[in-house]
PDB file of N, CA and C in Angstrom:
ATOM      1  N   UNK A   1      -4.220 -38.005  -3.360  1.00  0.00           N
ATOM      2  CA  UNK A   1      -4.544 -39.075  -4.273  1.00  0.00           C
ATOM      3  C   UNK A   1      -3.262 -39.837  -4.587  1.00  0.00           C
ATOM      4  N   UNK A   2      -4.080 -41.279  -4.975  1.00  0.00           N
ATOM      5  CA  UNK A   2      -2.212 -42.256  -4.995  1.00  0.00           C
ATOM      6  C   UNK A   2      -1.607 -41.631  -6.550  1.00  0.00           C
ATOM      7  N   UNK A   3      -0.497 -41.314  -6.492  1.00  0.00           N
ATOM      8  CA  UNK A   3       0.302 -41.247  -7.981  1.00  0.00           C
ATOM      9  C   UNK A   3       0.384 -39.688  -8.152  1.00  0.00           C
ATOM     10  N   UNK A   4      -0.246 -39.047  -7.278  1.00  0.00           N
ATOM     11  CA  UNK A   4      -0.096 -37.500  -7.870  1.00  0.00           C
ATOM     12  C   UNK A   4       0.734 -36.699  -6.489  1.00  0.00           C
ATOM     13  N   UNK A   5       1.729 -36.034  -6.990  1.00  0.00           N
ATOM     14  CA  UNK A   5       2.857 -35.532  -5.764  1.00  0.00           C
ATOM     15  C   UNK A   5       2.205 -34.009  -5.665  1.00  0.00           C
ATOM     16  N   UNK A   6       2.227 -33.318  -4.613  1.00  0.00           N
ATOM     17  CA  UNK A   6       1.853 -32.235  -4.837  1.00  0.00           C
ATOM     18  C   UNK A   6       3.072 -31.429  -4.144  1.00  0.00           C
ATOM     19  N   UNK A   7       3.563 -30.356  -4.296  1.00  0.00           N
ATOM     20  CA  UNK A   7       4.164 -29.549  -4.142  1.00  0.00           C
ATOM     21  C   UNK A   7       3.548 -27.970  -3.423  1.00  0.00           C
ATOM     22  N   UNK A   8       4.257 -27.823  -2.386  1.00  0.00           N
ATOM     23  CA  UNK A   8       3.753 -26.576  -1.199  1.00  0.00           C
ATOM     24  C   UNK A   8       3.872 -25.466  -2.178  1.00  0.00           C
ATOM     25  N   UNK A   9       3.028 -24.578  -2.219  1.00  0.00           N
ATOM     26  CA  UNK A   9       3.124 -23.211  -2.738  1.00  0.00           C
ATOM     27  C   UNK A   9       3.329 -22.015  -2.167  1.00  0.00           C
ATOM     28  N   UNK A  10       4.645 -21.703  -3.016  1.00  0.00           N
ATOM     29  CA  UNK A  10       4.981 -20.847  -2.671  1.00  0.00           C
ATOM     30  C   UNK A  10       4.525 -19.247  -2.476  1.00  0.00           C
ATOM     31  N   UNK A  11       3.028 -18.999  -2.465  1.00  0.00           N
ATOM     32  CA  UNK A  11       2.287 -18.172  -2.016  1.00  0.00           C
ATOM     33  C   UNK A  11       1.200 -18.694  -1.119  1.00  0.00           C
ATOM     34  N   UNK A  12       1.065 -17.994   0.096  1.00  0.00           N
ATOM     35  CA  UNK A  12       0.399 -17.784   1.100  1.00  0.00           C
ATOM     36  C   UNK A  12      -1.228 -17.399   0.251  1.00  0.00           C
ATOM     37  N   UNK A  13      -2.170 -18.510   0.499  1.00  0.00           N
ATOM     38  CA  UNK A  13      -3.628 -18.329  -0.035  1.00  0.00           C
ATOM     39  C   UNK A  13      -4.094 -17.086   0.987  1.00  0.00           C
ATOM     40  N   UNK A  14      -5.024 -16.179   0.053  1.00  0.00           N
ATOM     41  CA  UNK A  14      -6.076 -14.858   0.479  1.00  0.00           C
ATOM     42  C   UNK A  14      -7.103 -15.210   1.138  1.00  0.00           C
ATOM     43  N   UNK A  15      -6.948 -15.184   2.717  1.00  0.00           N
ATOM     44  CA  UNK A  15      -8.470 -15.134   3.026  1.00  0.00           C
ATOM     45  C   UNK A  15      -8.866 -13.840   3.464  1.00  0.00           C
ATOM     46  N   UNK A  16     -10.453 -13.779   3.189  1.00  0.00           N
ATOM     47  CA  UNK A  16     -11.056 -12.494   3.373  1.00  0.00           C
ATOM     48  C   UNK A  16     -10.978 -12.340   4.961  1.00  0.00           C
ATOM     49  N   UNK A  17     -11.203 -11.430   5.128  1.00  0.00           N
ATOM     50  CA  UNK A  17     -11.465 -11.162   7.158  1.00  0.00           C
ATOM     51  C   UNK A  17     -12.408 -11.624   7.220  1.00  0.00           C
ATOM     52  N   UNK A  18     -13.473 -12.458   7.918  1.00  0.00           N
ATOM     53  CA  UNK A  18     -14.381 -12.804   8.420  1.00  0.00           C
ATOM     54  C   UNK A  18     -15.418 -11.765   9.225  1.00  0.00           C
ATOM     55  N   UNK A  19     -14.555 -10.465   9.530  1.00  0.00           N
ATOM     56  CA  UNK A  19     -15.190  -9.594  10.019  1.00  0.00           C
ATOM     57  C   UNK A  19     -15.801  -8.678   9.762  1.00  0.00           C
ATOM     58  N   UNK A  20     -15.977  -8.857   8.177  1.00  0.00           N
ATOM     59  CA  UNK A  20     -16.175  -7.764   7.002  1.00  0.00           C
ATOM     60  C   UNK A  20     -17.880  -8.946   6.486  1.00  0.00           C
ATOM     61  N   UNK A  21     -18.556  -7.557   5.930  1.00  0.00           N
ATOM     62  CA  UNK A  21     -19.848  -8.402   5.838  1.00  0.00           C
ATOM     63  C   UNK A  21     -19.842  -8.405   4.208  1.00  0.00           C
ATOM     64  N   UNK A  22     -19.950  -9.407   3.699  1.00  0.00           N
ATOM     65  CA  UNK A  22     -20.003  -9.631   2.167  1.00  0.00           C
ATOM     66  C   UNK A  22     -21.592 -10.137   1.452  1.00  0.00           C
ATOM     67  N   UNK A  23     -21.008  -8.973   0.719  1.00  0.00           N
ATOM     68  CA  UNK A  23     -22.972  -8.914   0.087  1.00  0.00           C
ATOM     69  C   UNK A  23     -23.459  -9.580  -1.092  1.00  0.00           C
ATOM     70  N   UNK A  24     -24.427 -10.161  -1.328  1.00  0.00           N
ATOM     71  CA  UNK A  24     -24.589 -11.624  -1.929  1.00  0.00           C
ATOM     72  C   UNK A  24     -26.084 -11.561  -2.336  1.00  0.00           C
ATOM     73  N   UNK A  25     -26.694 -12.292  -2.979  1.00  0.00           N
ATOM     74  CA  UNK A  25     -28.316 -12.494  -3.357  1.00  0.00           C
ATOM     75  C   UNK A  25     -28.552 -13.411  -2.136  1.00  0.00           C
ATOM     76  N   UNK A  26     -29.264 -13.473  -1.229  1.00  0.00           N
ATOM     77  CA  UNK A  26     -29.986 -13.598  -0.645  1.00  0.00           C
ATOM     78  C   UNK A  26     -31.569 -13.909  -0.328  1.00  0.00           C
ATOM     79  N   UNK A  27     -31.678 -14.491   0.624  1.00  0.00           N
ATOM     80  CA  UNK A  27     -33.371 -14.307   0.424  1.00  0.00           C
ATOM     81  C   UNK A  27     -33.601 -14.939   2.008  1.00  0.00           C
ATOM     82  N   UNK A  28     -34.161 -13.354   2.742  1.00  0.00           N
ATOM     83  CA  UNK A  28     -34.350 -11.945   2.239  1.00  0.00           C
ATOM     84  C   UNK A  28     -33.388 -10.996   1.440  1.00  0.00           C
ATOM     85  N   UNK A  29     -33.509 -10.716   0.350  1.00  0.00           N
ATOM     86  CA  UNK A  29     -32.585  -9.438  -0.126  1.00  0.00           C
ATOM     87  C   UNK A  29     -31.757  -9.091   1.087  1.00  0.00           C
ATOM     88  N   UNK A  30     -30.094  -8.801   1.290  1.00  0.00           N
ATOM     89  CA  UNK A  30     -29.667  -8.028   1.495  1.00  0.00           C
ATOM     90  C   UNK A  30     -30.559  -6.452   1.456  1.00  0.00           C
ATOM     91  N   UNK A  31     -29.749  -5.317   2.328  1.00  0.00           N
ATOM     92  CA  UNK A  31     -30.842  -4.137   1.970  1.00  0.00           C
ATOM     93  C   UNK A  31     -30.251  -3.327   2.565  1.00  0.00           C
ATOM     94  N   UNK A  32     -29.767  -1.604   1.703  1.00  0.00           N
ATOM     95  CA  UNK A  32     -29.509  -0.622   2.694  1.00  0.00           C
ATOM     96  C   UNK A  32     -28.486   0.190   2.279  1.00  0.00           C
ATOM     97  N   UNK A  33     -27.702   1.096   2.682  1.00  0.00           N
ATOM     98  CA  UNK A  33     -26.684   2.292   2.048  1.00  0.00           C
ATOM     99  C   UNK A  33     -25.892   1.853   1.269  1.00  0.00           C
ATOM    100  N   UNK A  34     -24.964   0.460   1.979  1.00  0.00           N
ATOM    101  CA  UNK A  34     -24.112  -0.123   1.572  1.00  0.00           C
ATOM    102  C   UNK A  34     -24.476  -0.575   0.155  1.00  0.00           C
ATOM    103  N   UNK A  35     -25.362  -1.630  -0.461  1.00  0.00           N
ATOM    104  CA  UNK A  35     -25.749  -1.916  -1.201  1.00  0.00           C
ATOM    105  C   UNK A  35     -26.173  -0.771  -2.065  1.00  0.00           C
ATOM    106  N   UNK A  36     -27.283   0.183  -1.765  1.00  0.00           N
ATOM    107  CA  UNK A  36     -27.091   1.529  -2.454  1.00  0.00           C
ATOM    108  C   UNK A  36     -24.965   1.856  -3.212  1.00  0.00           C
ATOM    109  N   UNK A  37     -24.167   1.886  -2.353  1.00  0.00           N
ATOM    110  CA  UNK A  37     -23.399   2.245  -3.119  1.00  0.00           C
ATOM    111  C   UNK A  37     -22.594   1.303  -3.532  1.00  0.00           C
ATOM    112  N   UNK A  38     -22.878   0.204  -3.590  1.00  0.00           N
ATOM    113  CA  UNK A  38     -22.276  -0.657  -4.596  1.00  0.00           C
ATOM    114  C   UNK A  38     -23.168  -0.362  -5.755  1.00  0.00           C
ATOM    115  N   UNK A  39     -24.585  -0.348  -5.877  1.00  0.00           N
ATOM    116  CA  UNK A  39     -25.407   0.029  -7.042  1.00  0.00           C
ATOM    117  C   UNK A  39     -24.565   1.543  -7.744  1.00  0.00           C
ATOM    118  N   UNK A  40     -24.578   2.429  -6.812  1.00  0.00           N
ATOM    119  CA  UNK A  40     -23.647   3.393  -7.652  1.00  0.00           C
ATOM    120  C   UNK A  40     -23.102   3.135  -8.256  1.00  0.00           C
ATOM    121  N   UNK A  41     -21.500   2.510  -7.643  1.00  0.00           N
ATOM    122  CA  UNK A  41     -20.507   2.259  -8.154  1.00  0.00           C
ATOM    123  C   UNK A  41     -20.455   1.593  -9.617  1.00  0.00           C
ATOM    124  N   UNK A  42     -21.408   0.561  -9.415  1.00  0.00           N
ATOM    125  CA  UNK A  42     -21.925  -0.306 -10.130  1.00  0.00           C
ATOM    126  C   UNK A  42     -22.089   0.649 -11.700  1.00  0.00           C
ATOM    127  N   UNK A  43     -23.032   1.539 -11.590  1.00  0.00           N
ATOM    128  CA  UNK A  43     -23.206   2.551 -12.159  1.00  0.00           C
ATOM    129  C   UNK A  43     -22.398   3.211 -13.472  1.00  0.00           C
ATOM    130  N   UNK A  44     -21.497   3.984 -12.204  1.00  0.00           N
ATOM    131  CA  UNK A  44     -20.666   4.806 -12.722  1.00  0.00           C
ATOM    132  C   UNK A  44     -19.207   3.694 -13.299  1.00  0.00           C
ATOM    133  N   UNK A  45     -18.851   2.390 -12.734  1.00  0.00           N
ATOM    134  CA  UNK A  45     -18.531   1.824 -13.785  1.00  0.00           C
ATOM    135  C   UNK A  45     -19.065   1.269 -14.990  1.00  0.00           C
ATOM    136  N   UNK A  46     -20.422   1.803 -15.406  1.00  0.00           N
ATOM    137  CA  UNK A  46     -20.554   1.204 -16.843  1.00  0.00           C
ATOM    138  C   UNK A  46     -21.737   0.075 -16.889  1.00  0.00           C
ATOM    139  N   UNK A  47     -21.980  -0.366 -15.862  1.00  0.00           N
ATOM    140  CA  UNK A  47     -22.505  -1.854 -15.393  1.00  0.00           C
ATOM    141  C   UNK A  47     -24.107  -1.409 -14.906  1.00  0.00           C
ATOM    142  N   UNK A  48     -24.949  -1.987 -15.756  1.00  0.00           N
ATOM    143  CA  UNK A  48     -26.280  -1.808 -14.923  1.00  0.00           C
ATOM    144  C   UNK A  48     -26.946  -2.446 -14.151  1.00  0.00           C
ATOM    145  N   UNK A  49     -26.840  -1.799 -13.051  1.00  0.00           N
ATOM    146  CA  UNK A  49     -27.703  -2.625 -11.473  1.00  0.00           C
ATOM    147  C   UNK A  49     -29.050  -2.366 -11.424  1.00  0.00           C
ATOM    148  N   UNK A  50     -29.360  -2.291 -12.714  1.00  0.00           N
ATOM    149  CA  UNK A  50     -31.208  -1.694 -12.286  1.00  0.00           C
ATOM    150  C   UNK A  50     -31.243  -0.783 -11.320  1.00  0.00           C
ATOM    151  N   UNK A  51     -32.454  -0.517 -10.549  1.00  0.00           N
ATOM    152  CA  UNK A  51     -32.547   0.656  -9.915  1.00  0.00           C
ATOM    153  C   UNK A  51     -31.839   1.050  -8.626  1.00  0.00           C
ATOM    154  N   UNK A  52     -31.210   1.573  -8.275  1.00  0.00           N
ATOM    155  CA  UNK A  52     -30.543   2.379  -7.465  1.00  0.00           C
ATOM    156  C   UNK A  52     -31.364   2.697  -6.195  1.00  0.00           C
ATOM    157  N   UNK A  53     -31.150   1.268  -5.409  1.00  0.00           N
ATOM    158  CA  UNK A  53     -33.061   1.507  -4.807  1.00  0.00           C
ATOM    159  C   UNK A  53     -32.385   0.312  -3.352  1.00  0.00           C
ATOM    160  N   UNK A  54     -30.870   0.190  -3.107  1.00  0.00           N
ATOM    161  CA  UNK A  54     -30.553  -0.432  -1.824  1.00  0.00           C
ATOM    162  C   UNK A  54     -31.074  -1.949  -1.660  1.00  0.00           C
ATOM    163  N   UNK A  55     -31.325  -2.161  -2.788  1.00  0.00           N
ATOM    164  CA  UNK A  55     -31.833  -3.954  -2.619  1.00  0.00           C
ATOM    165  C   UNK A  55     -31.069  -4.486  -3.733  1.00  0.00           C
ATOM    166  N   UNK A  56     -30.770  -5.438  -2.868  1.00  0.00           N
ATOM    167  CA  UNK A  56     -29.045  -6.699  -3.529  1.00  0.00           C
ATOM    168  C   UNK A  56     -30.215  -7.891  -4.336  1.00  0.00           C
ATOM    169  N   UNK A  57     -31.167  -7.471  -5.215  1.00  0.00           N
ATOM    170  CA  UNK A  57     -31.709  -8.319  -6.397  1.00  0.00           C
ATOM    171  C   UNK A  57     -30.937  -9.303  -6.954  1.00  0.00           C
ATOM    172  N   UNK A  58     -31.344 -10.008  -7.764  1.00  0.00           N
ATOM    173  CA  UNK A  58     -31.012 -10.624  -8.965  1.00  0.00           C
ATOM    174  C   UNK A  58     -30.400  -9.595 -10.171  1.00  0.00           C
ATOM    175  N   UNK A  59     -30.511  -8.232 -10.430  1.00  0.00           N
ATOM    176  CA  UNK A  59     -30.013  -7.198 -11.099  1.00  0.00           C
ATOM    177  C   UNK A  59     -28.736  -6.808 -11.038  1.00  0.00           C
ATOM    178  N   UNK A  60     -28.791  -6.415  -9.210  1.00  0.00           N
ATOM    179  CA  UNK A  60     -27.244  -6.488  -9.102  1.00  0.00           C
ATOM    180  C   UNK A  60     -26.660  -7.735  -8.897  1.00  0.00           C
ATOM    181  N   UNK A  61     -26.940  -8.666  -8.663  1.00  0.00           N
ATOM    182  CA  UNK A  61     -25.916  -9.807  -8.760  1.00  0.00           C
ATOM    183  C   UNK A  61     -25.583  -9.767 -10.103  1.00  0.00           C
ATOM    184  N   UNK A  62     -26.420  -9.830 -11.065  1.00  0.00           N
ATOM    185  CA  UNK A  62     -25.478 -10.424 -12.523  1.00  0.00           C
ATOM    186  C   UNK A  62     -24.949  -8.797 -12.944  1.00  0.00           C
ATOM    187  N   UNK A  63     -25.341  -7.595 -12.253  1.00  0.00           N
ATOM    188  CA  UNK A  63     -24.175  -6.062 -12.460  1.00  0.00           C
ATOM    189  C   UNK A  63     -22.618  -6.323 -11.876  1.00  0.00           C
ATOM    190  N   UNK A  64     -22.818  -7.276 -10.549  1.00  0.00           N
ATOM    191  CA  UNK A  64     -21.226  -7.519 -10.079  1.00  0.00           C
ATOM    192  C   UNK A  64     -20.600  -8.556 -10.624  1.00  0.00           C
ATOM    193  N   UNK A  65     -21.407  -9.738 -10.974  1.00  0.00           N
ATOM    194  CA  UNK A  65     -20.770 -10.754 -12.143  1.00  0.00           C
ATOM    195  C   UNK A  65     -20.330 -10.359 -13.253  1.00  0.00           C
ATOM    196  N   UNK A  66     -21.100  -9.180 -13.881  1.00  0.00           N
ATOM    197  CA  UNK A  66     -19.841  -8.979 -15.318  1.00  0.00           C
ATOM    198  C   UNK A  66     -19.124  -7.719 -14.978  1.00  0.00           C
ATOM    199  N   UNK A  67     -19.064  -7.302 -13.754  1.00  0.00           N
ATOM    200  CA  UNK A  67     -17.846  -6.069 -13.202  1.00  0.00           C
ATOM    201  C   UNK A  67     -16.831  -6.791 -12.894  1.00  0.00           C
ATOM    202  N   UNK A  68     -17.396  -8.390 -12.419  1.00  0.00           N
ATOM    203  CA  UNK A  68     -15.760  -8.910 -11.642  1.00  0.00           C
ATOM    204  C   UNK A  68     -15.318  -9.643 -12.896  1.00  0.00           C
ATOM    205  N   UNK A  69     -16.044 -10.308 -14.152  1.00  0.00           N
ATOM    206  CA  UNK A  69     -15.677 -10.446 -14.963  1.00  0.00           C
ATOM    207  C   UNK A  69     -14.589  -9.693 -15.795  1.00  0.00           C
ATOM    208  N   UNK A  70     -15.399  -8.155 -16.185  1.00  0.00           N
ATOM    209  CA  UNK A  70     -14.717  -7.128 -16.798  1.00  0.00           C
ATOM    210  C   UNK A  70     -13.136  -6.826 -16.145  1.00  0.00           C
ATOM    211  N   UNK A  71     -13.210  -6.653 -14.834  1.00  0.00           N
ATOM    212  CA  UNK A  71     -11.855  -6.668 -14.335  1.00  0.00           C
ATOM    213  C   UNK A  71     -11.239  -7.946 -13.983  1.00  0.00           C
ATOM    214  N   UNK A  72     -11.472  -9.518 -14.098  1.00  0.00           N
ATOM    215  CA  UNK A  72     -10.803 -10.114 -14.324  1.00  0.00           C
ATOM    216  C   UNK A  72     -10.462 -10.519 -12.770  1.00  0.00           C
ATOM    217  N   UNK A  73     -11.881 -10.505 -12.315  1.00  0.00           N
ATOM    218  CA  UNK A  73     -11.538 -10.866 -10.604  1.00  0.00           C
ATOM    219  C   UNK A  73     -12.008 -12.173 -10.085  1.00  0.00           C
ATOM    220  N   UNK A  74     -12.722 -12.595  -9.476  1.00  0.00           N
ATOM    221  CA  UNK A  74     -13.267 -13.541  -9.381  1.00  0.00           C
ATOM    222  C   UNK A  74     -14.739 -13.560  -9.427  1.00  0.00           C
ATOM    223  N   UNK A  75     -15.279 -14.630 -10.306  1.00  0.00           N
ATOM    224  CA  UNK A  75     -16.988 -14.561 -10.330  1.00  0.00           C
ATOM    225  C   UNK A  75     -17.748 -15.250  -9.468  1.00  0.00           C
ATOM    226  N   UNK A  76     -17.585 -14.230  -8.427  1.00  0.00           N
ATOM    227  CA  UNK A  76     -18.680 -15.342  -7.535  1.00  0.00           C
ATOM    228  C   UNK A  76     -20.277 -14.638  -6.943  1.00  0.00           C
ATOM    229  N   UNK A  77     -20.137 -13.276  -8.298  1.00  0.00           N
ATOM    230  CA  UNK A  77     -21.270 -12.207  -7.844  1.00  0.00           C
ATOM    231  C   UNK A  77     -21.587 -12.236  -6.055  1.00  0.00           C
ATOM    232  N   UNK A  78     -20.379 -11.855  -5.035  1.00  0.00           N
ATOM    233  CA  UNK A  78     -20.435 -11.720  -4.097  1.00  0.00           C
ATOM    234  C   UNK A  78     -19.532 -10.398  -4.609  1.00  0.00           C
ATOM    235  N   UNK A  79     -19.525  -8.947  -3.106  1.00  0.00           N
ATOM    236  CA  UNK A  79     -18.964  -8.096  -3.368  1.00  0.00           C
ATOM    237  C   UNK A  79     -18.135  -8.322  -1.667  1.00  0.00           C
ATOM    238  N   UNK A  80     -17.116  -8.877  -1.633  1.00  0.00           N
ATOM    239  CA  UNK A  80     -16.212  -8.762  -0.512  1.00  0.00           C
ATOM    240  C   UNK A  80     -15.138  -7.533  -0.550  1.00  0.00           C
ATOM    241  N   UNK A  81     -14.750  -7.571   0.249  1.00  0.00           N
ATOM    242  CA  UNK A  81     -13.274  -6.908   0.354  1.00  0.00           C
ATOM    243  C   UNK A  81     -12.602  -6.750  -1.359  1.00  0.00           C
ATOM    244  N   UNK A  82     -12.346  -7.208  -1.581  1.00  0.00           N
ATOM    245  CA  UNK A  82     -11.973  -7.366  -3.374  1.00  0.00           C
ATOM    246  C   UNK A  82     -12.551  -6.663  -4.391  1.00  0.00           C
ATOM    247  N   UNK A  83     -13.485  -7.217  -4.366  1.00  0.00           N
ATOM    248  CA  UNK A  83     -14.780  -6.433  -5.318  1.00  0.00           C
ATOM    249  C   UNK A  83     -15.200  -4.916  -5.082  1.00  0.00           C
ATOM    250  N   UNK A  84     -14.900  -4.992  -3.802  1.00  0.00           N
ATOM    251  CA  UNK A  84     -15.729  -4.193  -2.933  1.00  0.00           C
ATOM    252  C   UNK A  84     -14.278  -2.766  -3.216  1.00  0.00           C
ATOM    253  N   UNK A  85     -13.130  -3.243  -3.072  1.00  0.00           N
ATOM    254  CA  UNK A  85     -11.738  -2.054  -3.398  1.00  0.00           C
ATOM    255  C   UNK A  85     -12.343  -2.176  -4.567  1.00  0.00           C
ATOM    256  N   UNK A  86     -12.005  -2.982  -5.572  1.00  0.00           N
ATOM    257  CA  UNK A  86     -12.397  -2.484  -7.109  1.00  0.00           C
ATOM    258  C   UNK A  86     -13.417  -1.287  -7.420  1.00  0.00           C
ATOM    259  N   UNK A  87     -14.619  -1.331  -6.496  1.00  0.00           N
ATOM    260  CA  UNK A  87     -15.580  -0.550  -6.897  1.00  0.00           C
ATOM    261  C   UNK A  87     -15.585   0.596  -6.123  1.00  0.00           C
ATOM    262  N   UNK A  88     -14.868   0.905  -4.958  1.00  0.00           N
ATOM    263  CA  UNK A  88     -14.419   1.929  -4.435  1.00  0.00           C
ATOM    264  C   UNK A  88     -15.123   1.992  -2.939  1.00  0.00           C
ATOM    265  N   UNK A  89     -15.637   0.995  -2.893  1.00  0.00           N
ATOM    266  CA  UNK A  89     -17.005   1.176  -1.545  1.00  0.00           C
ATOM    267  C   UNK A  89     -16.517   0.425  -0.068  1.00  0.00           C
ATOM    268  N   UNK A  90     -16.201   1.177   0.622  1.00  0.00           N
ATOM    269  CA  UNK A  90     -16.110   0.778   2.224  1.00  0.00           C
ATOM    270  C   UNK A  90     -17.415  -0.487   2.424  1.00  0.00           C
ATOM    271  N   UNK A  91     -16.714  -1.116   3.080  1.00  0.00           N
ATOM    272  CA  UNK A  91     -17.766  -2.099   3.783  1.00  0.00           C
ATOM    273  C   UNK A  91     -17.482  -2.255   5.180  1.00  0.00           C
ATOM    274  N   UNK A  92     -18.925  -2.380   5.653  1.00  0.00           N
ATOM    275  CA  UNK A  92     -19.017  -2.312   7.612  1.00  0.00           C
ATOM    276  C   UNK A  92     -18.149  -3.331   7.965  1.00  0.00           C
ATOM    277  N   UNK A  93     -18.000  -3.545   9.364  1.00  0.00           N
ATOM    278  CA  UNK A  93     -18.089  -4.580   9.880  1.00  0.00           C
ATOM    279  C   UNK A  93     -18.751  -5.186  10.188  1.00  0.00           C
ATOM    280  N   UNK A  94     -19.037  -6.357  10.165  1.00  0.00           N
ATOM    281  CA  UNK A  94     -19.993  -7.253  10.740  1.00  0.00           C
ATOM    282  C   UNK A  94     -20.512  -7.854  12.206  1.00  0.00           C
TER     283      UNK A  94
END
């Protein structure tokens, strides 16, 4: 834009691997172990994902929105690489 200087930053921006599958509300639901243990995790941090039942609902999306809240991560109720260390849970490859 005219009048505004921008300056290079001096940190290198985070991108996720592309090769990692990041779990999200959907439709069809996401579905399956993985999601099962983010619902755990979900869990046993404090956060309720409704039932413990391997389907990436509307329940767990707003359980990982105030987990990434609570830790101060980013809210994008997606569980990537990030979210995904926070809560302790391996994710496949894609």
């Amino acid at each position: 834009m005219p009048a505004i200087q921008y300056a290079p930053s001096p940190v290198a921006p985070v991108v996720d691997d592309p090769a990692v599958v990041i779990y999200r509300l959907t439709d069809p639901h996401m579905k399956g172990a993985t999601v099962k243990a983010i619902q755990r995790s979900l869990k046993d941090a404090g956060v309720d994902p409704g039932p413990i039942d391997g389907d990436f609902g509307s329940a767990t999306h707003a359980a990982v929105v105030s987990f990434q809240a609570a830790r101060r991560l980013v809210i994008d109720g997606e569980v990537g690489p990030t979210t995904a260390r926070a809560l302790g849970v391996d994710l496949p490859d894609a």
